[in-house]
N, C-alpha and C. Protein backbone atom coordinates (compact mmCIF):
# COMPACT_ATOMS: atom_id res chain seq x y z
N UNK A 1 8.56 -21.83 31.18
CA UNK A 1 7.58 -22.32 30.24
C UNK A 1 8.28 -22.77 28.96
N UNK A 2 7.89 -24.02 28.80
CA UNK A 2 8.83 -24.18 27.24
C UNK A 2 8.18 -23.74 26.10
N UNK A 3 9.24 -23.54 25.25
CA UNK A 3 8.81 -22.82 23.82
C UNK A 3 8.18 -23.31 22.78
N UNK A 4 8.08 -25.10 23.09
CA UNK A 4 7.26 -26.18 22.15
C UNK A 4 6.49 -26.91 23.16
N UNK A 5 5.63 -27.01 22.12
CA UNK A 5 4.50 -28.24 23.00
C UNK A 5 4.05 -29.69 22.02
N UNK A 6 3.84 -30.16 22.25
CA UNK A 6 3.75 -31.76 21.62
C UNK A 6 2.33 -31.70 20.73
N UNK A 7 2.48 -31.89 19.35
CA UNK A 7 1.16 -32.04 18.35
C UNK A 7 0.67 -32.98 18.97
N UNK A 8 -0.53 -33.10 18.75
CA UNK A 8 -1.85 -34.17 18.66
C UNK A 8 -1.12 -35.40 17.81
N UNK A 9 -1.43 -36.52 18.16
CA UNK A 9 -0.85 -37.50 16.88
C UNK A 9 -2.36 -38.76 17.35
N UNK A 10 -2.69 -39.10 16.30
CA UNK A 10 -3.64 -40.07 16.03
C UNK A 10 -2.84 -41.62 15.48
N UNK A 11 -3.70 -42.42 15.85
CA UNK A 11 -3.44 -43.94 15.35
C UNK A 11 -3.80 -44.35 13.52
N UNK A 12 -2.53 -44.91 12.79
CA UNK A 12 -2.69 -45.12 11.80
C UNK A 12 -3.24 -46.46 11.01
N UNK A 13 -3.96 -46.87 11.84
CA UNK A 13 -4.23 -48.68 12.08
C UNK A 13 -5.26 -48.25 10.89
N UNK A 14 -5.98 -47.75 10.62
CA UNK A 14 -7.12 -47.56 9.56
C UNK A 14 -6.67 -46.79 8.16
N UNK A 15 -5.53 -46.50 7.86
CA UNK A 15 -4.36 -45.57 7.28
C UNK A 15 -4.17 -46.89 6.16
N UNK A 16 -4.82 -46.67 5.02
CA UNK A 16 -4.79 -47.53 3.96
C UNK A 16 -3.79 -47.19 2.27
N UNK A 17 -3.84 -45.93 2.64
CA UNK A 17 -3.00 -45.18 1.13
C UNK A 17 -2.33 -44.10 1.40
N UNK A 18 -1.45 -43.84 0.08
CA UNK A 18 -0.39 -42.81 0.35
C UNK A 18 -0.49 -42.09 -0.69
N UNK A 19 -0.72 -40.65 0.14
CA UNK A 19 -1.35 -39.82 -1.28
C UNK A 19 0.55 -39.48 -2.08
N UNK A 20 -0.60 -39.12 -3.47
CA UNK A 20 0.33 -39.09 -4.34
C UNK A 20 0.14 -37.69 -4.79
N UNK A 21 1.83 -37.14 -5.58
CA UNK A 21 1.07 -35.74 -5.71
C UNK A 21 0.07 -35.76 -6.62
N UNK A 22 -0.64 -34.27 -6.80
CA UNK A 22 -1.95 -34.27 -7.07
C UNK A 22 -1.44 -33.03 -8.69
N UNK A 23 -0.55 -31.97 -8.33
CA UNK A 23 -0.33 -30.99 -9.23
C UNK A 23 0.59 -31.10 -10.05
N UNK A 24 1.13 -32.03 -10.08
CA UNK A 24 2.53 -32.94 -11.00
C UNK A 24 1.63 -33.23 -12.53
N UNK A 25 1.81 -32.26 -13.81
CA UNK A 25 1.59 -32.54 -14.89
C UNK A 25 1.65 -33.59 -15.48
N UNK A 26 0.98 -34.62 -16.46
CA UNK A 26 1.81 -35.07 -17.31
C UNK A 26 3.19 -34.37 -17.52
N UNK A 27 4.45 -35.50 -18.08
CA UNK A 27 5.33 -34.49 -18.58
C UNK A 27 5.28 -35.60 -20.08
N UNK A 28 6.18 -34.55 -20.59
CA UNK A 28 6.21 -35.43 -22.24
C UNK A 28 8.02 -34.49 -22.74
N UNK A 29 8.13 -35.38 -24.00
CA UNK A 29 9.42 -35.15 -24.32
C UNK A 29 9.32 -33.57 -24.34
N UNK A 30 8.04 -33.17 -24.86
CA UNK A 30 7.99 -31.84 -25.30
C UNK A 30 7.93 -30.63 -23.73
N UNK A 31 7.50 -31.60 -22.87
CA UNK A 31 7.91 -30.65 -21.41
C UNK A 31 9.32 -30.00 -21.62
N UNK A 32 8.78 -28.35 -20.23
CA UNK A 32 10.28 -28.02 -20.31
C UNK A 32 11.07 -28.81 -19.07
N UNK A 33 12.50 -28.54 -19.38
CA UNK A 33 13.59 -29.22 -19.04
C UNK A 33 13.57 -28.81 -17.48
N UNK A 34 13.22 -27.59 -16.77
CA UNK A 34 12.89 -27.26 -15.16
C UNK A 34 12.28 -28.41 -14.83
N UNK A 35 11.44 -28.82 -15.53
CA UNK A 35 10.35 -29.24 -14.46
C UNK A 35 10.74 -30.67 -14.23
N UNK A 36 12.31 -31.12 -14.89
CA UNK A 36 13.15 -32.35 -14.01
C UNK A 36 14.31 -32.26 -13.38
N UNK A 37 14.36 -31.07 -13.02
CA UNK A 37 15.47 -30.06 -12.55
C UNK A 37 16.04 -30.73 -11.03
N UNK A 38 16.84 -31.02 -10.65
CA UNK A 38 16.94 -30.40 -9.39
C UNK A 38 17.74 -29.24 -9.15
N UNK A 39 17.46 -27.98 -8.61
CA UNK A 39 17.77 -26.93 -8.62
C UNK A 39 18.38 -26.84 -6.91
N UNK A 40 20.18 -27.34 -7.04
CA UNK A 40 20.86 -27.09 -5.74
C UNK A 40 20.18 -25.57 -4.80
N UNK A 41 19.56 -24.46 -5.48
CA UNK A 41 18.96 -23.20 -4.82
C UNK A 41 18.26 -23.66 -3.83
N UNK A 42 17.35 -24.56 -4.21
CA UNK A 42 15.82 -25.44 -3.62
C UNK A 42 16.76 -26.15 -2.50
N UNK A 43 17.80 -26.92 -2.93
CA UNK A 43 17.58 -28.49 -2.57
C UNK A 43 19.51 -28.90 -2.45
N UNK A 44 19.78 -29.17 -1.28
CA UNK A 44 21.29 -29.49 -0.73
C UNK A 44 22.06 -30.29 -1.75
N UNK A 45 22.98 -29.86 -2.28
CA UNK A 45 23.57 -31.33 -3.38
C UNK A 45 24.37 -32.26 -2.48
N UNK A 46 24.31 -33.45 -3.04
CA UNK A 46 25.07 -34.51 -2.63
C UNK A 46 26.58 -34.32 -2.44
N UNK A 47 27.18 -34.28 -1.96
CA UNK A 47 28.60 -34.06 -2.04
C UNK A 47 29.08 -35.23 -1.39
N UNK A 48 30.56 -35.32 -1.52
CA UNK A 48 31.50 -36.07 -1.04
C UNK A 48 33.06 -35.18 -1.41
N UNK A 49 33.93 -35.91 0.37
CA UNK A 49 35.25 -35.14 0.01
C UNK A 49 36.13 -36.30 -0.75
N UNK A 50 36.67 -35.65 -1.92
CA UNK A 50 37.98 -36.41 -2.61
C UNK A 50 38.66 -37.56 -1.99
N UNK A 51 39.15 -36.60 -0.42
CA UNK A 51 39.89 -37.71 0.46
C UNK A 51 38.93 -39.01 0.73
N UNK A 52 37.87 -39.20 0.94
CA UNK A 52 37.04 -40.31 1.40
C UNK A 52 38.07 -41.28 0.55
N UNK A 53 38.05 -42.31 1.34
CA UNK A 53 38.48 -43.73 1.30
C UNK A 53 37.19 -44.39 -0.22
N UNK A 54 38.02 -45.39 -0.68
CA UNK A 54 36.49 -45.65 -1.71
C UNK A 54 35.41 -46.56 -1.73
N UNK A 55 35.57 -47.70 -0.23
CA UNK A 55 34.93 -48.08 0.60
C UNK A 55 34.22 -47.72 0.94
N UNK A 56 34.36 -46.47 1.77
CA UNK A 56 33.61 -45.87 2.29
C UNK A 56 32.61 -45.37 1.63
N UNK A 57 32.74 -44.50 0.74
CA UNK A 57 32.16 -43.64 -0.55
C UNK A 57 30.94 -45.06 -0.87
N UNK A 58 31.92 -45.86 -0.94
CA UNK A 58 30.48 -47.46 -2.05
C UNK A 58 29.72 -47.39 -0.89
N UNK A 59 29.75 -47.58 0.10
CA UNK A 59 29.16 -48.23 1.62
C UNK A 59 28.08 -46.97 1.82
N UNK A 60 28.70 -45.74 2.08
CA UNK A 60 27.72 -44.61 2.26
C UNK A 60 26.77 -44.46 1.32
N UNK A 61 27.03 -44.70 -0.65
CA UNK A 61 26.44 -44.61 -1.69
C UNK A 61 25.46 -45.58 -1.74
N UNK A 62 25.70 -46.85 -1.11
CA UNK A 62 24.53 -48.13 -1.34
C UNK A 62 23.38 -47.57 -0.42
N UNK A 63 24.55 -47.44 0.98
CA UNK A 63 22.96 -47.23 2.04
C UNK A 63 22.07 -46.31 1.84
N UNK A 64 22.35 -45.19 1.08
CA UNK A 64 21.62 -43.77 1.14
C UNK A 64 20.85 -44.41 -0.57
N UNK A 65 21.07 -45.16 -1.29
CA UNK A 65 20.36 -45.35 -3.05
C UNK A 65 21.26 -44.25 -3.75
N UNK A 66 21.99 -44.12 -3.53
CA UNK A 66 22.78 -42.66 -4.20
C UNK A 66 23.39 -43.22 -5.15
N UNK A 67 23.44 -42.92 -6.64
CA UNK A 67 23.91 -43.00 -7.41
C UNK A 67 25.31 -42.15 -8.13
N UNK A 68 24.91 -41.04 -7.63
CA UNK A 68 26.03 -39.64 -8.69
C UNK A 68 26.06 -38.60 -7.01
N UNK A 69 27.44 -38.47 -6.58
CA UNK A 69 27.29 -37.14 -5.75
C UNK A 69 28.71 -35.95 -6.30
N UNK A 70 28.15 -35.13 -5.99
CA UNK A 70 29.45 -34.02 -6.57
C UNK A 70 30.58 -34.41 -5.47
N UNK A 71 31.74 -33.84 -5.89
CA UNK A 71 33.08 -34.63 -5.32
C UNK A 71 33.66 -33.17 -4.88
N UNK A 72 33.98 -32.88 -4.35
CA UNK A 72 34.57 -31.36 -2.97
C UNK A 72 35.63 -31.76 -2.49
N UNK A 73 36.79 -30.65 -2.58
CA UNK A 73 37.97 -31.13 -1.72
C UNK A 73 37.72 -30.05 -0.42
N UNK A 74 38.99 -30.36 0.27
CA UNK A 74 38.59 -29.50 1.92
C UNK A 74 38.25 -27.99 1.76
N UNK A 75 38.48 -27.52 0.81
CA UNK A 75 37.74 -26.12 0.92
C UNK A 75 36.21 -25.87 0.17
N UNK A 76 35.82 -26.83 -0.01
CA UNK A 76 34.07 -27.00 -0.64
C UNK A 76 34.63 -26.41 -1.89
N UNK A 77 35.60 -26.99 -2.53
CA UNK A 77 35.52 -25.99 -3.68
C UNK A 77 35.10 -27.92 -5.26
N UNK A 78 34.33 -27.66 -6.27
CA UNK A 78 34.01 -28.37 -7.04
C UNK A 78 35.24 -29.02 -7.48
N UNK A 79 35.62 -30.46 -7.27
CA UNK A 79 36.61 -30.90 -8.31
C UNK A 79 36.12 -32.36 -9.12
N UNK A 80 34.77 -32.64 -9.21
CA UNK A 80 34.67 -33.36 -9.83
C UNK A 80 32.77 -34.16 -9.88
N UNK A 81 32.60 -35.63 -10.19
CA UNK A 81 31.58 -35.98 -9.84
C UNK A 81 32.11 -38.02 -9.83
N UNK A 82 31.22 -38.32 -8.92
CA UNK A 82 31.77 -40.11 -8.61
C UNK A 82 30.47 -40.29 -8.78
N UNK A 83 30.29 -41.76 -9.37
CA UNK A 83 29.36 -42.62 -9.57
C UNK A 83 29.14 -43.28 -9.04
N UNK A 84 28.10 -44.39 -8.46
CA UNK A 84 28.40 -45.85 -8.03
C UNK A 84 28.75 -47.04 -9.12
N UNK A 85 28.57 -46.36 -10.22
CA UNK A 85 29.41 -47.47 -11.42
C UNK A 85 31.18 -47.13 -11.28
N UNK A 86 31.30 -45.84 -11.40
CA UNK A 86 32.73 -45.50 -10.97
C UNK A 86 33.76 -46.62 -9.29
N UNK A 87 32.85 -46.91 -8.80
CA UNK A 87 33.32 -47.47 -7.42
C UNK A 87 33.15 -48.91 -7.90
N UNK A 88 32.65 -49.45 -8.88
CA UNK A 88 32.57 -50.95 -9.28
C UNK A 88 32.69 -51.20 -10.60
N UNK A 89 33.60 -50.68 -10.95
CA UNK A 89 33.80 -51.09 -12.49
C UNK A 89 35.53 -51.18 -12.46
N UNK A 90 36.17 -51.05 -13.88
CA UNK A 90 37.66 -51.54 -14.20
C UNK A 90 37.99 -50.12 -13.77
N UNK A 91 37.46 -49.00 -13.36
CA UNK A 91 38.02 -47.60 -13.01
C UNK A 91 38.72 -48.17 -11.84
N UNK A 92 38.81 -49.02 -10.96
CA UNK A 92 39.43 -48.83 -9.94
C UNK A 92 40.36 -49.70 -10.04
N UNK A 93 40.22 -51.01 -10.92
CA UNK A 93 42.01 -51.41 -11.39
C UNK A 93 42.40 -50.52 -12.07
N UNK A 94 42.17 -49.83 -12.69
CA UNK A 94 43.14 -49.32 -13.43
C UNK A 94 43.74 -48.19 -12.83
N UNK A 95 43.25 -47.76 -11.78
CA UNK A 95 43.51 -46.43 -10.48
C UNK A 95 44.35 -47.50 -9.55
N UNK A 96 44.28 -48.69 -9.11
CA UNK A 96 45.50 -49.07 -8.52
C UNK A 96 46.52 -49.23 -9.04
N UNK A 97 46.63 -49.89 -10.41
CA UNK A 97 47.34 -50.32 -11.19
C UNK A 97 48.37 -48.36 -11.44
N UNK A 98 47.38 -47.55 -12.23
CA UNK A 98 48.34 -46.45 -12.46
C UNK A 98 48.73 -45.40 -10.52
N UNK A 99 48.17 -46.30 -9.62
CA UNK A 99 49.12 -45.32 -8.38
C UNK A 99 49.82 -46.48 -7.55
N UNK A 100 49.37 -47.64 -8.01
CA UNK A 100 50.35 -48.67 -6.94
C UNK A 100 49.82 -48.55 -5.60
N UNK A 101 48.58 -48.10 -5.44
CA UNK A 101 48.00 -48.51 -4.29
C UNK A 101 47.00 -49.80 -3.97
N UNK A 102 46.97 -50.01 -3.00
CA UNK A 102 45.73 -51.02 -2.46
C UNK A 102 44.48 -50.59 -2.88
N UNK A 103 43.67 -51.37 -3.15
CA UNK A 103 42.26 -51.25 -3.31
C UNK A 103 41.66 -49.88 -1.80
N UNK A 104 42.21 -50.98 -0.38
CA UNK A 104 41.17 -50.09 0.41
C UNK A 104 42.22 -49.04 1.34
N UNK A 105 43.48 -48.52 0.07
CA UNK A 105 43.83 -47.11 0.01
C UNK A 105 43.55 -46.12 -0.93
N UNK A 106 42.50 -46.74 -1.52
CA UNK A 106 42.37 -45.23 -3.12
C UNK A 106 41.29 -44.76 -1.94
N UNK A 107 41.39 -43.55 -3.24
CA UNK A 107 40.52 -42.60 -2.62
C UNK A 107 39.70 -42.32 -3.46
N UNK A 108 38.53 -41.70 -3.09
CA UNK A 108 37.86 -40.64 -4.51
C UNK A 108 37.87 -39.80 -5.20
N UNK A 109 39.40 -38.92 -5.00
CA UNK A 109 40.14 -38.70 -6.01
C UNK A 109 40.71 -39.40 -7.16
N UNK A 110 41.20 -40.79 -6.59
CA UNK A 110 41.41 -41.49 -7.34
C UNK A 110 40.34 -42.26 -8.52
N UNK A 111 39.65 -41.80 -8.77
CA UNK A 111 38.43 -42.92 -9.60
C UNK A 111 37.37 -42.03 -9.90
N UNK A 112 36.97 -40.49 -8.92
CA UNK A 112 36.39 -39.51 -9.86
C UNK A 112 36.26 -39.66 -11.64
N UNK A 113 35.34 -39.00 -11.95
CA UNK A 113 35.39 -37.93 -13.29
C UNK A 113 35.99 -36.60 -12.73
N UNK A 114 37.16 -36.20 -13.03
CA UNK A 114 37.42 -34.31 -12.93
C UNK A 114 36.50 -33.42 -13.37
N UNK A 115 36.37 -32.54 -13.32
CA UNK A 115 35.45 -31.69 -13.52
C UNK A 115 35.94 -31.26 -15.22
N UNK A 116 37.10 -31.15 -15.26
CA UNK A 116 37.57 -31.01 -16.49
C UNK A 116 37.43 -32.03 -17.58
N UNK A 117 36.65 -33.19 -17.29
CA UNK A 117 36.30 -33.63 -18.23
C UNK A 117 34.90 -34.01 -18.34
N UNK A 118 34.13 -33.36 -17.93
CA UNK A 118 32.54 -33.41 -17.57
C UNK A 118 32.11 -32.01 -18.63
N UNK A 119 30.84 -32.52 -19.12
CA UNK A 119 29.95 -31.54 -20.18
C UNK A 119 28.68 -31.22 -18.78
N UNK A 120 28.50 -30.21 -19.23
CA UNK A 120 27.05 -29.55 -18.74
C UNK A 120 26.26 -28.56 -19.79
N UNK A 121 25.58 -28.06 -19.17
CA UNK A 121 24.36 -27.07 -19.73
C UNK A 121 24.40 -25.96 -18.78
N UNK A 122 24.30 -24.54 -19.55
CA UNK A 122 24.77 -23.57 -18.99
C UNK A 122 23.12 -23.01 -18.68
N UNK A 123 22.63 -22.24 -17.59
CA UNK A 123 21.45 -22.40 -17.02
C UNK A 123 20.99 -21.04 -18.17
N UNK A 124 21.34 -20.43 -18.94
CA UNK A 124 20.75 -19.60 -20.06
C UNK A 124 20.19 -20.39 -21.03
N UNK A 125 20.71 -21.54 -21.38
CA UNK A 125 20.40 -22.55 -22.47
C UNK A 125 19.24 -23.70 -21.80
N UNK A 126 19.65 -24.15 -20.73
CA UNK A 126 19.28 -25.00 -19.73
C UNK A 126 17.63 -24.97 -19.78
N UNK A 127 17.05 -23.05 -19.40
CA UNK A 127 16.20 -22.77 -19.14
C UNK A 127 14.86 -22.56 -20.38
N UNK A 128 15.55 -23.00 -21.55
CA UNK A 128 14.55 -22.74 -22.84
C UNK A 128 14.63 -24.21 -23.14
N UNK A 129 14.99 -25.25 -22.89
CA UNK A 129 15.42 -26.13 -22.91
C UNK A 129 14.14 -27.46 -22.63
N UNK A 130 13.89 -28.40 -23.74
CA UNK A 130 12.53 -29.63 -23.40
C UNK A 130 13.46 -30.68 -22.85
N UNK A 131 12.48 -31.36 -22.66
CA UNK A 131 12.97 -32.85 -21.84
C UNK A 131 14.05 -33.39 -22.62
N UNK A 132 12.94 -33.47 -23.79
CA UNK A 132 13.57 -33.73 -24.87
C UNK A 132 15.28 -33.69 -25.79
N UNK A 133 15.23 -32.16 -25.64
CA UNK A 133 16.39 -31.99 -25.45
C UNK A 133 17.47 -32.18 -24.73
N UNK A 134 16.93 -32.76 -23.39
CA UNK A 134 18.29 -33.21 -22.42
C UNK A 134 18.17 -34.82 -22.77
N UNK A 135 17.46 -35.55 -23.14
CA UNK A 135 17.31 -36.77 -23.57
C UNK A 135 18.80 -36.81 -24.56
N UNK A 136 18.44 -36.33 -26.08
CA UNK A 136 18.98 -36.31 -26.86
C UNK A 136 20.87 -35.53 -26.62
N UNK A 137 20.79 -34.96 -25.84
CA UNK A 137 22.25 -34.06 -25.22
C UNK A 137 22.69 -35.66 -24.23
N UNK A 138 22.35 -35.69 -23.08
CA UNK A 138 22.59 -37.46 -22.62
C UNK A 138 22.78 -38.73 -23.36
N UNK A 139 22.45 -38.82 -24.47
CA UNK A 139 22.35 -39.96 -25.43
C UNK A 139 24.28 -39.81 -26.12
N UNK A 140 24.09 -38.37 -26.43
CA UNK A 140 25.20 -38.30 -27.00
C UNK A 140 26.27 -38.31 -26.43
N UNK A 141 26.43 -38.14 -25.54
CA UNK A 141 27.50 -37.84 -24.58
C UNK A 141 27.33 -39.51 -23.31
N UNK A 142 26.23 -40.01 -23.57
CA UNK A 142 26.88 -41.27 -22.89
C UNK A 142 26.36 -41.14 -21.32
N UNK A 143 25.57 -40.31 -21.01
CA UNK A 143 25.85 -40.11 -19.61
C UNK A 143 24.55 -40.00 -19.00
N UNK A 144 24.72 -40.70 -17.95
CA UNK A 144 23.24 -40.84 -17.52
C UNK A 144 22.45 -39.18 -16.23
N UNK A 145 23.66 -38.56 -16.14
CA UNK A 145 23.34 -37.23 -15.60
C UNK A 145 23.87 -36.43 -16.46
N UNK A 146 23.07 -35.05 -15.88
CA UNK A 146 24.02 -33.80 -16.51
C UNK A 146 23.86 -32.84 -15.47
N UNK A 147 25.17 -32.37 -15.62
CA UNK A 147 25.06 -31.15 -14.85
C UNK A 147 24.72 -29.73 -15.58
N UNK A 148 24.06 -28.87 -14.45
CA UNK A 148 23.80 -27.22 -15.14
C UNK A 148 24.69 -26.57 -14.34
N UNK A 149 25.15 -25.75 -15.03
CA UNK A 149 26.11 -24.70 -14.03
C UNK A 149 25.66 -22.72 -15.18
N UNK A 150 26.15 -22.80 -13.77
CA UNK A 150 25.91 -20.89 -13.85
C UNK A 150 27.47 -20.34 -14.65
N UNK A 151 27.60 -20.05 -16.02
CA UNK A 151 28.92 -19.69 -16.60
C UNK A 151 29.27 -18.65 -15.88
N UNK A 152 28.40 -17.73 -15.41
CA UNK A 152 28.22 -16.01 -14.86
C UNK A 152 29.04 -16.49 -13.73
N UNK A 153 28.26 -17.12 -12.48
CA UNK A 153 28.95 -16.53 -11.76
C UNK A 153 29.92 -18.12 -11.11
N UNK A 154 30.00 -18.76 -12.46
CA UNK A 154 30.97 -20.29 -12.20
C UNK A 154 30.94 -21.18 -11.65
N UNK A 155 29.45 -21.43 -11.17
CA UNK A 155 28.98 -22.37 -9.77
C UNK A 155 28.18 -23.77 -10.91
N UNK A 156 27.78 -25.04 -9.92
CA UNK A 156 27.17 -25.57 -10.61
C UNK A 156 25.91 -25.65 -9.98
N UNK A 157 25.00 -24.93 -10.63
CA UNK A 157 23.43 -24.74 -10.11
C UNK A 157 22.05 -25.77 -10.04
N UNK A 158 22.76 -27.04 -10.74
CA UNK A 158 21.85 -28.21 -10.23
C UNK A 158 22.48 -29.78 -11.38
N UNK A 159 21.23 -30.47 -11.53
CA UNK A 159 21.37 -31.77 -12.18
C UNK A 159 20.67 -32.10 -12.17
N UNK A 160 20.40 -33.00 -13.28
CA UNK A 160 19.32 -33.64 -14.52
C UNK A 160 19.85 -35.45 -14.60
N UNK A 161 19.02 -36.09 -13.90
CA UNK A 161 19.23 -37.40 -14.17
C UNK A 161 18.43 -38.32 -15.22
N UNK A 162 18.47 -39.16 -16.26
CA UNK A 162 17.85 -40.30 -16.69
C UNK A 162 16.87 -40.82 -15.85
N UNK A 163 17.22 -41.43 -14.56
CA UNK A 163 15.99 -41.80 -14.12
C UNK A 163 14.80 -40.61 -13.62
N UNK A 164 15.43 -40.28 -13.08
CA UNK A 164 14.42 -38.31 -12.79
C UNK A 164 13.31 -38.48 -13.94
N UNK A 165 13.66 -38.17 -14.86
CA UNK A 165 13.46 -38.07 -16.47
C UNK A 165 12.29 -39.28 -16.23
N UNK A 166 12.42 -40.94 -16.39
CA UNK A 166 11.72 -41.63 -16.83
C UNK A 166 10.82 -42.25 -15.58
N UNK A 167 11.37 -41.69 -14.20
CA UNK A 167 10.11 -41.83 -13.66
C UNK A 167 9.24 -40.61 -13.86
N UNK A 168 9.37 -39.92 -13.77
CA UNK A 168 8.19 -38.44 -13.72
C UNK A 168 7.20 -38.94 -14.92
N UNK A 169 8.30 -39.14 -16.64
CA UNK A 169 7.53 -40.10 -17.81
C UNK A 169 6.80 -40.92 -17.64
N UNK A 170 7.14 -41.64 -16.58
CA UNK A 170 6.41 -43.01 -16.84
C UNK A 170 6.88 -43.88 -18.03
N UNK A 171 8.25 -43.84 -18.90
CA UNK A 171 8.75 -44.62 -19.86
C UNK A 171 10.31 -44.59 -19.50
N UNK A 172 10.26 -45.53 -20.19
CA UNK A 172 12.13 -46.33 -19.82
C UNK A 172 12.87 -44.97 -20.75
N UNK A 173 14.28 -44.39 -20.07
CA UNK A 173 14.95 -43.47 -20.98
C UNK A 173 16.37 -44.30 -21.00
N UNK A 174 16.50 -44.87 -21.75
CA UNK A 174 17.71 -45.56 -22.02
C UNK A 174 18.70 -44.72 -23.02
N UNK A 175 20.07 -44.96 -22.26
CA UNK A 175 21.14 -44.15 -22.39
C UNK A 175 22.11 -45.43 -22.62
N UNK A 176 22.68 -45.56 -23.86
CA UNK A 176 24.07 -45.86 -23.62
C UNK A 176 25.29 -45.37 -23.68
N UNK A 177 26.15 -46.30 -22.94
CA UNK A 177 27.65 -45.46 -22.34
C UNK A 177 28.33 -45.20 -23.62
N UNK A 178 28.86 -44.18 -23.61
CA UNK A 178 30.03 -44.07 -24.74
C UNK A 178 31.25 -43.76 -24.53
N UNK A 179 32.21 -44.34 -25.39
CA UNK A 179 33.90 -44.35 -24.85
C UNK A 179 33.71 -42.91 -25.09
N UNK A 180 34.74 -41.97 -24.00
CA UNK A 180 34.59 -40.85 -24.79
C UNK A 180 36.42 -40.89 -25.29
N UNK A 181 37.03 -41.20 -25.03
CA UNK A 181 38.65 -41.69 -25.12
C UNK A 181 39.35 -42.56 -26.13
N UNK A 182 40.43 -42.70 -27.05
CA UNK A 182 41.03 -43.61 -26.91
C UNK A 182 40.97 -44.75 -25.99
N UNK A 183 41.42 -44.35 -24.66
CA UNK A 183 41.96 -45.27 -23.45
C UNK A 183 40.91 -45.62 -23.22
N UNK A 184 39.36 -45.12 -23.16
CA UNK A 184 38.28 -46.01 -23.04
C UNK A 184 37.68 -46.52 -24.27
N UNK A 185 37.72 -46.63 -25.33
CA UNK A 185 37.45 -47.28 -26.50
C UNK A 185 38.31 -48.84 -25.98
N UNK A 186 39.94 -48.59 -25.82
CA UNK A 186 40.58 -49.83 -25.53
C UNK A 186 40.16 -50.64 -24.73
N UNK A 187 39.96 -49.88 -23.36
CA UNK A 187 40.05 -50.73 -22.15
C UNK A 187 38.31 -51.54 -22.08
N UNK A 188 36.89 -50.68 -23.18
CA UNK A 188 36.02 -51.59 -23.62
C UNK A 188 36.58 -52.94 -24.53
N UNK A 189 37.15 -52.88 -25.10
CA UNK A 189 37.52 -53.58 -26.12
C UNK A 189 38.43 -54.99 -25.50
N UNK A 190 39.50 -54.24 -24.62
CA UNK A 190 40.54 -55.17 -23.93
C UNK A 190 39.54 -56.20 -23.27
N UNK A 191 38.39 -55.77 -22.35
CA UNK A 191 37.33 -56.34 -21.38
C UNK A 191 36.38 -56.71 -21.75
């Protein structure tokens, strides 16, 4: 006897709308900062390994709409975060140029953010925390995500995107980039 049996399924030919949620608040700047959370506890994070080719990485990133995935080397351990602006911008001449490789030999090591140079929000602060406030923390820092991480026990426990933010709003949250470098002050300037 098998252990499943086949649901009922009906015809959708008369199937005119798509419900929307129903218990989703207004949010406003003054909302708290959870309620644009994604909380990795809930919900699988995006990852990618370092080694990936960076082809690959753009190709997998277009087809899936993926914008930002955390970056993992072979032992799942955190070493960074890649963009899809990172895979199409001067980050990757300037990653051939400083390893003398081919375009479709870098890797995503090569063209990452390190983790060591990434800001977050520590989930004690995180959690008293308005929209608002991650608006204004993003603005400054240039960046259209943020990460939360757990200081306690050293993990990173989710992420906060701009768009997250201004669809749930319903208003445009515009962020601009900021050099955070010398070498990126120039290489805006050089381009």
């Amino acid at each position: 006897m098998p252990l499943f049996k086949e649901v009922h399924t009906v015809s959708t030919a008369s199937i005119k709308s798509i419900q929307q949620p129903v218990d989703r608040e207004s949010l406003s700047m003054h909302s708290r900062a959870t309620d644009v959370f994604t909380d990795f506890a809930r919900h699988s994070p995006l990852v990618i390994e370092r080694s990936t080719g960076i082809q690959d990485a753009l190709q997998m990133m277009a087809r899936t709409h993926v914008k930002l995935k955390l970056v993992i080397d072979a032992q799942e351990s955190f070493r960074g975060v890649l963009t899809l602006d990172d895979l199409m911008s001067a980050r990757v001449l300037r990653a051939m140029e400083a390893s003398g490789l081919r375009r479709n030999e870098l890797t995503v090591g090569h063209v990452m953010t390190p983790r060591s140079a990434l800001r977050a929000i520590d989930i004690s602060d995180f959690a008293v925390a308005k929209i608002g406030d991650l608006v204004a923390t993003m603005k400054k820092y240039g960046e259209h995500h943020i990460l939360v991480v757990d200081m306690q026990s050293q993990c990173v426990r989710g992420i906060v995107s701009a768009n997250e933010i201004a669809r749930r709003m319903n208003t445009p949250v515009v962020i601009s980039e900021r050099a955070n470098s010398f070498t990126d002050i120039f290489h805006a300037v050089a381009h």
